[in-house]
C-alpha atoms as a PDB file:
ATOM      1  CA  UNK A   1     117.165  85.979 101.536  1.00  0.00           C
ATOM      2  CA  UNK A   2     117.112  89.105  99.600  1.00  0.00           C
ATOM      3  CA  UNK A   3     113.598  89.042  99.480  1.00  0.00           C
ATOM      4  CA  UNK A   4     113.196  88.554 103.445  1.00  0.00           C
ATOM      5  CA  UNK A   5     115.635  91.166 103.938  1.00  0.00           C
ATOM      6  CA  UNK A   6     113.567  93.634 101.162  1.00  0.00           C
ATOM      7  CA  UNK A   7     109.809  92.631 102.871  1.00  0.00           C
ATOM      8  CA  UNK A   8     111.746  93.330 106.797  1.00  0.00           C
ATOM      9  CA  UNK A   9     112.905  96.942 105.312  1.00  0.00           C
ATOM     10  CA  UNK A  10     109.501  97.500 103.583  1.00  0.00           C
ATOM     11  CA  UNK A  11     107.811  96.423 106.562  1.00  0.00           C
ATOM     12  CA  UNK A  12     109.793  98.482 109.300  1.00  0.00           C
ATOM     13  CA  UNK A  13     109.218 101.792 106.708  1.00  0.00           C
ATOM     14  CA  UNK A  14     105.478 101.759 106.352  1.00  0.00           C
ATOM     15  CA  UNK A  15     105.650 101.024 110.127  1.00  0.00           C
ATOM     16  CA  UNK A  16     107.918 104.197 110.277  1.00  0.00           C
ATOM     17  CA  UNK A  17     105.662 106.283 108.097  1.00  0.00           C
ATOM     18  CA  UNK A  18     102.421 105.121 110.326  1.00  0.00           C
ATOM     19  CA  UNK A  19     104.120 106.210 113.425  1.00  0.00           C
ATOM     20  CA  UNK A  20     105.257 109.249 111.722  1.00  0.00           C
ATOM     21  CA  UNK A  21     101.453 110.082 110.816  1.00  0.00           C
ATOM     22  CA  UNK A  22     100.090 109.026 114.111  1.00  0.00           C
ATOM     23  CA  UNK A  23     102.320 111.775 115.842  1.00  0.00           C
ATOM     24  CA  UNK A  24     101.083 114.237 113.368  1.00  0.00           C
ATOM     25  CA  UNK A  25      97.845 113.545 114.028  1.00  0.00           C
ATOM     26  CA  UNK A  26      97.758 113.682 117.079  1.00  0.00           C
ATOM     27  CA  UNK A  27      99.779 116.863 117.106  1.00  0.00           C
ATOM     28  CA  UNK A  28      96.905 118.603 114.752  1.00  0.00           C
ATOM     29  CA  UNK A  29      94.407 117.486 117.361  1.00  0.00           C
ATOM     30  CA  UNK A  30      96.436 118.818 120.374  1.00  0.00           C
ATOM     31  CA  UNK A  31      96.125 121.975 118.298  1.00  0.00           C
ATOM     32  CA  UNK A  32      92.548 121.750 116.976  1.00  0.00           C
ATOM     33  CA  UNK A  33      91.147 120.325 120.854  1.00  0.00           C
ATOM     34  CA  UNK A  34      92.447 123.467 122.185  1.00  0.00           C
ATOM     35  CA  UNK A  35      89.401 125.619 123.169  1.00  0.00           C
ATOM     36  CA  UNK A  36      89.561 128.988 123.765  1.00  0.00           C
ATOM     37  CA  UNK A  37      86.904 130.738 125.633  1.00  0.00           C
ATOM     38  CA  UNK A  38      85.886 134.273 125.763  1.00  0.00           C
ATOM     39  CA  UNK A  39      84.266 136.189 128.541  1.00  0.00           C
ATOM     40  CA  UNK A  40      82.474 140.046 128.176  1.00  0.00           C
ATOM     41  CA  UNK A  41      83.589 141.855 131.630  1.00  0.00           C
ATOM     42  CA  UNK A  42      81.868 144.709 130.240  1.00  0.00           C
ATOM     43  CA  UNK A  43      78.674 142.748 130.271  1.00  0.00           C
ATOM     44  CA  UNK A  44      79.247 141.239 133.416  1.00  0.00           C
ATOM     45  CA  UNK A  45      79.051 144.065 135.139  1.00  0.00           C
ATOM     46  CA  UNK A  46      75.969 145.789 133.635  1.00  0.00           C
ATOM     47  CA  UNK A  47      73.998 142.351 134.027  1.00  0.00           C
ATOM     48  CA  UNK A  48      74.994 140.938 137.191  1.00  0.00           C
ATOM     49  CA  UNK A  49      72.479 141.268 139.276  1.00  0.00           C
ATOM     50  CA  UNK A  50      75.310 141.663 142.339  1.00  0.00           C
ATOM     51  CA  UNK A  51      76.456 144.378 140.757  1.00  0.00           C
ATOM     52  CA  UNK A  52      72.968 145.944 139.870  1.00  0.00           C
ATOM     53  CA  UNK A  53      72.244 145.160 143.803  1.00  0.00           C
ATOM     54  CA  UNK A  54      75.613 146.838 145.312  1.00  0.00           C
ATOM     55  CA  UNK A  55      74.375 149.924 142.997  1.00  0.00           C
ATOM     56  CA  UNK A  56      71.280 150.348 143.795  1.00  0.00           C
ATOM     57  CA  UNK A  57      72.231 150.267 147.514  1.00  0.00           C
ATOM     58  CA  UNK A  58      75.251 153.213 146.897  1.00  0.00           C
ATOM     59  CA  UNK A  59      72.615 155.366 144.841  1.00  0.00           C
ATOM     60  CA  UNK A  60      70.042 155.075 147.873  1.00  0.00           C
ATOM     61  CA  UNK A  61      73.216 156.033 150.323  1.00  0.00           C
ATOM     62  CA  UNK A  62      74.392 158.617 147.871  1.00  0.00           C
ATOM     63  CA  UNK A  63      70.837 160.001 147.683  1.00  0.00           C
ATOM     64  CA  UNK A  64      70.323 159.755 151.278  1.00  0.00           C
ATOM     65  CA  UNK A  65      73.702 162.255 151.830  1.00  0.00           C
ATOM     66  CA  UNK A  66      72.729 163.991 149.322  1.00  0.00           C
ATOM     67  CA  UNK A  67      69.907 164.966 151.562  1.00  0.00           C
ATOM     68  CA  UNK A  68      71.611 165.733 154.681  1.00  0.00           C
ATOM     69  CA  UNK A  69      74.122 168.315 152.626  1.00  0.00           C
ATOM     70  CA  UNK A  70      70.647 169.991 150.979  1.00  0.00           C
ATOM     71  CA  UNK A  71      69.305 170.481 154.400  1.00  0.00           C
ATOM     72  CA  UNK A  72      72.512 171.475 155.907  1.00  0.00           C
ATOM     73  CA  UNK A  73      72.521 174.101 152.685  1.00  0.00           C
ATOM     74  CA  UNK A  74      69.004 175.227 153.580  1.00  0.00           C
ATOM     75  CA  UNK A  75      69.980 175.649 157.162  1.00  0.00           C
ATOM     76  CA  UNK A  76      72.904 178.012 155.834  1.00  0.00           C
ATOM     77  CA  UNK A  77      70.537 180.216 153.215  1.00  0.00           C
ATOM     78  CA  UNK A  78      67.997 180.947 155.788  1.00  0.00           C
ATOM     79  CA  UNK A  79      70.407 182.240 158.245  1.00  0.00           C
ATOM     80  CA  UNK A  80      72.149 183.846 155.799  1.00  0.00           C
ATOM     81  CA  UNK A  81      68.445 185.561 155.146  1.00  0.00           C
ATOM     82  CA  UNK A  82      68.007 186.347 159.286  1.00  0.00           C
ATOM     83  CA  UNK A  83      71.419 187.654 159.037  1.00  0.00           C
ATOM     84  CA  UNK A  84      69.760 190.764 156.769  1.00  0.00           C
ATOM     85  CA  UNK A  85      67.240 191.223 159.998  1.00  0.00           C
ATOM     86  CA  UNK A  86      70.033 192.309 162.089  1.00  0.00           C
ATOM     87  CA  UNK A  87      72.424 195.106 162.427  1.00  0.00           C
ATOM     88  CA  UNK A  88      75.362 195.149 160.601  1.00  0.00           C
ATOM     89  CA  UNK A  89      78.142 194.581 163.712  1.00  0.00           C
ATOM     90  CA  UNK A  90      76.296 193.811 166.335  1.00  0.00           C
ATOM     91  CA  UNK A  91      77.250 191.229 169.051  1.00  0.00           C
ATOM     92  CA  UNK A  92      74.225 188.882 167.376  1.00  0.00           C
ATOM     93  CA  UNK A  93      75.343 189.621 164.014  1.00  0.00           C
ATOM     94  CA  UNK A  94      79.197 188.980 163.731  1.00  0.00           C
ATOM     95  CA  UNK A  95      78.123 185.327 166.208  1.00  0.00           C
ATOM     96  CA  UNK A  96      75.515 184.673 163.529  1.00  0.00           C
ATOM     97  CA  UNK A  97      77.981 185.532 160.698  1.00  0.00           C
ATOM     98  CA  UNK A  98      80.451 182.904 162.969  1.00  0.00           C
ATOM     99  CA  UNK A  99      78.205 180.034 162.392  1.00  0.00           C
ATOM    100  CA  UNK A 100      77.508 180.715 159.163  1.00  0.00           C
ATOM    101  CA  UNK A 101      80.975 180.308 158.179  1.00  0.00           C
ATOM    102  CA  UNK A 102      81.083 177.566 160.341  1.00  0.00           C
ATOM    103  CA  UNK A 103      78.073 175.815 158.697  1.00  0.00           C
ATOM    104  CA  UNK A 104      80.067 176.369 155.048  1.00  0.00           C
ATOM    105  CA  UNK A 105      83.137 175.080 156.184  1.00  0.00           C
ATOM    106  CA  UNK A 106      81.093 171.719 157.982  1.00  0.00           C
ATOM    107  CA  UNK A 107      79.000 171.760 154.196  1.00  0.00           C
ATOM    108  CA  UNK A 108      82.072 172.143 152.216  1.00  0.00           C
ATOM    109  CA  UNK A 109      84.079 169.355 154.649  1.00  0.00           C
ATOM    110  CA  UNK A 110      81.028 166.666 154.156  1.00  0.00           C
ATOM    111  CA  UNK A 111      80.181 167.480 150.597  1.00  0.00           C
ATOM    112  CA  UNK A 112      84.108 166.222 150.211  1.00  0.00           C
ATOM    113  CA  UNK A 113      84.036 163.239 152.675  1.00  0.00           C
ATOM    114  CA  UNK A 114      81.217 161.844 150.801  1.00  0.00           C
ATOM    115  CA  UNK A 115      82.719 162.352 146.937  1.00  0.00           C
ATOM    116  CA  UNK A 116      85.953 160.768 148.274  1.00  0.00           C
ATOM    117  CA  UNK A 117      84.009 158.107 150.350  1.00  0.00           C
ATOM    118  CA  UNK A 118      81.664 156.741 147.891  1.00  0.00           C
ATOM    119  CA  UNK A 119      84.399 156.769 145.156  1.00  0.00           C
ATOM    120  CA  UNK A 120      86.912 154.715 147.640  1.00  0.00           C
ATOM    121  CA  UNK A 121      83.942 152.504 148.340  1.00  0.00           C
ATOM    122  CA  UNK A 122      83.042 152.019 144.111  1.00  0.00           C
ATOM    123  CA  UNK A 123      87.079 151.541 143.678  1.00  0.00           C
ATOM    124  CA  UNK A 124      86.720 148.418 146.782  1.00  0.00           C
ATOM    125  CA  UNK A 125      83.722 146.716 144.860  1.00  0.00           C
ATOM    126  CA  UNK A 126      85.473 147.164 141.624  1.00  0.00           C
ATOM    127  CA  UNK A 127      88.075 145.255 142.545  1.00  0.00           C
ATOM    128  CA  UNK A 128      86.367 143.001 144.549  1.00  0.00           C
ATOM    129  CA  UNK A 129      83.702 141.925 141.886  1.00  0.00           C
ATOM    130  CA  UNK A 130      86.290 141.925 139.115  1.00  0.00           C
ATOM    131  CA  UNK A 131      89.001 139.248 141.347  1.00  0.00           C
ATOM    132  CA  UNK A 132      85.282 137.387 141.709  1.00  0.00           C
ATOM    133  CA  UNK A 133      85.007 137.415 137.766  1.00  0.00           C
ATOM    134  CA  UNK A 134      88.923 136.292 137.549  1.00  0.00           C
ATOM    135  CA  UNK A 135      88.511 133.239 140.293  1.00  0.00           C
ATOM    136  CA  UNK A 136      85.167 132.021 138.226  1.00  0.00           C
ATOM    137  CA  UNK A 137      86.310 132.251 134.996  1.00  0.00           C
ATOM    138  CA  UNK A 138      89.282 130.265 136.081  1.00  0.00           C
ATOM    139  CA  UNK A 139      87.572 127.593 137.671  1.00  0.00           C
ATOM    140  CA  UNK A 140      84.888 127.882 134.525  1.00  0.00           C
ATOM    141  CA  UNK A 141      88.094 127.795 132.177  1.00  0.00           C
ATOM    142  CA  UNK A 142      89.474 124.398 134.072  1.00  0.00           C
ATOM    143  CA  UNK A 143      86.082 122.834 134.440  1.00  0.00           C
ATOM    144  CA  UNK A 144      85.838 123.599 130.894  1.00  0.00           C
ATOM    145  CA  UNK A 145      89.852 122.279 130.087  1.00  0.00           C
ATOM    146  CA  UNK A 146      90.259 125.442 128.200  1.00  0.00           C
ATOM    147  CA  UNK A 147      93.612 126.419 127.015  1.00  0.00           C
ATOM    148  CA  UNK A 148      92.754 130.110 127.052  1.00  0.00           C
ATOM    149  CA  UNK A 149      90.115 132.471 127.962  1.00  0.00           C
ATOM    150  CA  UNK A 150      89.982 136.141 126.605  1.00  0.00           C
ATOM    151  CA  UNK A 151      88.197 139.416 127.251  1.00  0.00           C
ATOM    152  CA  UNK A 152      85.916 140.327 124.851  1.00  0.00           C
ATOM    153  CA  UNK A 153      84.928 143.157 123.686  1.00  0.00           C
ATOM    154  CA  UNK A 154      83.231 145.494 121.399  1.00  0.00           C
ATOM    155  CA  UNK A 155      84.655 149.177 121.273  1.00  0.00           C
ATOM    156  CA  UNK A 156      82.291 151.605 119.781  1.00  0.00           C
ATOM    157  CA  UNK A 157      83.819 154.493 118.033  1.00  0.00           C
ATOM    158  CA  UNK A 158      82.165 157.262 116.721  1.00  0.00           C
ATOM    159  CA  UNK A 159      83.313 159.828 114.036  1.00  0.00           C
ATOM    160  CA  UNK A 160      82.612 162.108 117.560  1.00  0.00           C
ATOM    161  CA  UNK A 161      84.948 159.868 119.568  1.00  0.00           C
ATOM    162  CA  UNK A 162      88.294 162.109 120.662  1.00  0.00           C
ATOM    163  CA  UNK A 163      91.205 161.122 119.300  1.00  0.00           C
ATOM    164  CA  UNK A 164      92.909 159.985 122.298  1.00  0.00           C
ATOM    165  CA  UNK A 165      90.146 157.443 122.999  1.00  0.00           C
ATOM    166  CA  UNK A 166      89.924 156.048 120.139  1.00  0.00           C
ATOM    167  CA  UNK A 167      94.007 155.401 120.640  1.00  0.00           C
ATOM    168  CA  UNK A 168      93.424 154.067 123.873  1.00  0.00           C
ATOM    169  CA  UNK A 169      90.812 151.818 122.597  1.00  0.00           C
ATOM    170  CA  UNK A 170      93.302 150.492 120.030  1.00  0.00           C
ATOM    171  CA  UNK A 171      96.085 150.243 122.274  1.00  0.00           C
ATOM    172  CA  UNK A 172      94.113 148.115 124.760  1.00  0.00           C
ATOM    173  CA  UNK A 173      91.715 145.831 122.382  1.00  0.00           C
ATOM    174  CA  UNK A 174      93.326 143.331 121.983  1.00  0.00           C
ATOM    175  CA  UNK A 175      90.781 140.299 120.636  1.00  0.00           C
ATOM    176  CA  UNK A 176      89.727 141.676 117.283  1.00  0.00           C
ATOM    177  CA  UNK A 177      87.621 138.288 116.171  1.00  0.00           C
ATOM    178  CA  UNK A 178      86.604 135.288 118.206  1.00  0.00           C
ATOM    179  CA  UNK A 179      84.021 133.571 116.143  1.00  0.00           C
ATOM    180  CA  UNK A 180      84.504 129.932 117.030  1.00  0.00           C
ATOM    181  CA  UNK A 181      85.487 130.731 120.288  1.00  0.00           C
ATOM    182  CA  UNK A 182      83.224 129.591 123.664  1.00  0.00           C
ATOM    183  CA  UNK A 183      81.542 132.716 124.935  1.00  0.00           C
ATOM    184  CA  UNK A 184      81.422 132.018 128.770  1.00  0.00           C
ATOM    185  CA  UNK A 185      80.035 135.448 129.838  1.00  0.00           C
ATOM    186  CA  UNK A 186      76.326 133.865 131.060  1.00  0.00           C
ATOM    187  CA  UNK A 187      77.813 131.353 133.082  1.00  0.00           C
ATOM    188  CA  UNK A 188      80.255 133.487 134.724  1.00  0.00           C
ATOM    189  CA  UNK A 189      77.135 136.213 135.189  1.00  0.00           C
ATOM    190  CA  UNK A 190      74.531 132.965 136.506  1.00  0.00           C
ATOM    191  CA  UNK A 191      77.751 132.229 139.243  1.00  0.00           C
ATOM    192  CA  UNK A 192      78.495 135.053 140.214  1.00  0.00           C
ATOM    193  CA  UNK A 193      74.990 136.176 141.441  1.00  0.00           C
ATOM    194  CA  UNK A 194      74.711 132.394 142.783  1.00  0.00           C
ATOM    195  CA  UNK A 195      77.576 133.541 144.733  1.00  0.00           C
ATOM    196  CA  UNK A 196      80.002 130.420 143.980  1.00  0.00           C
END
């Protein structure tokens, strides 16, 4: 009886200790499936070819109002040169001088519209693209079953960097080595310019 009751004990222990593995196992491979992915936003936006596209198209407009203020400027310097052909006070001379101040003010008021214009317009594609970059990764990330995706990047500091940057770059890098991890920067780039 003593040896029944001896086997039964053995028996439930090595049945304990199995179990006890199993769930450590299985633990380590909870740990070790995990995969982390990593994702260059940096590079994302200087090879998208959205991005390259929306860019191109802002240059041509910037270039284009660029070229309405130097002919606007033009206008201004060659009145400002018939102004010289007239006599100082004269009925034709103070109206010309009129509309040449006018004409500076207009220059001055566009030249402004269009900085703050095109910069609201590149701070509404910024955002836009980037929540694009966010809803892809995510749906690359649960495609994927990641457990984590981070931004990476690579700071480059120079002995001629500033002090200040190269504190901001510290204070804001945050993944230092990712070697192992699944760089997902390509697909996110391929579906974003397939527009999914």
């Amino acid at each position: 009886m003593k040896t029944k009751g001896f086997i039964l004990a053995l028996f439930i222990g090595i049945l304990l200790l199995l179990a006890y593995q199993a769930s450590q196992a299985q633990q380590s491979l909870n740990v070790n499936d995990s995969k982390i992915g990593v994702v260059s936003i940096q590079q994302i936006f200087q090879q998208c070819q959205t991005n390259a596209k929306y860019r191109q198209q802002a240059t041509a407009e910037q270039e284009q109002a660029m070229s309405e203020l130097d002919k606007l400027s033009k206008e201004i310097e060659a009145q400002k040169a018939g102004l010289n052909t007239l006599k100082a006070g004269s009925n034709d001379y103070l109206q010309l001088m009129q509309e040449i101040y006018n004409k500076q003010a207009e220059l001055e008021a566009k030249r402004e519209f269009i900085q703050q214009s095109f910069a609201l317009k590149d701070q509404q594609w910024t955002t836009k693209i980037y929540n694009d970059i966010l809803r892809i990764v995510k749906g690359v990330a649960q495609q994927k079953n990641f457990a984590l995706v981070l931004e990476r990047n690579e700071p480059e500091l120079l002995d001629s960097t500033p002090a200040n940057e190269i504190m901001l770059t510290i204070r804001t890098h945050k993944v230092l080595f990712s070697e192992g991890c699944i760089d997902i920067t390509n697909e996110v780039i391929a579906r974003l310019d397939a527009g999914k």
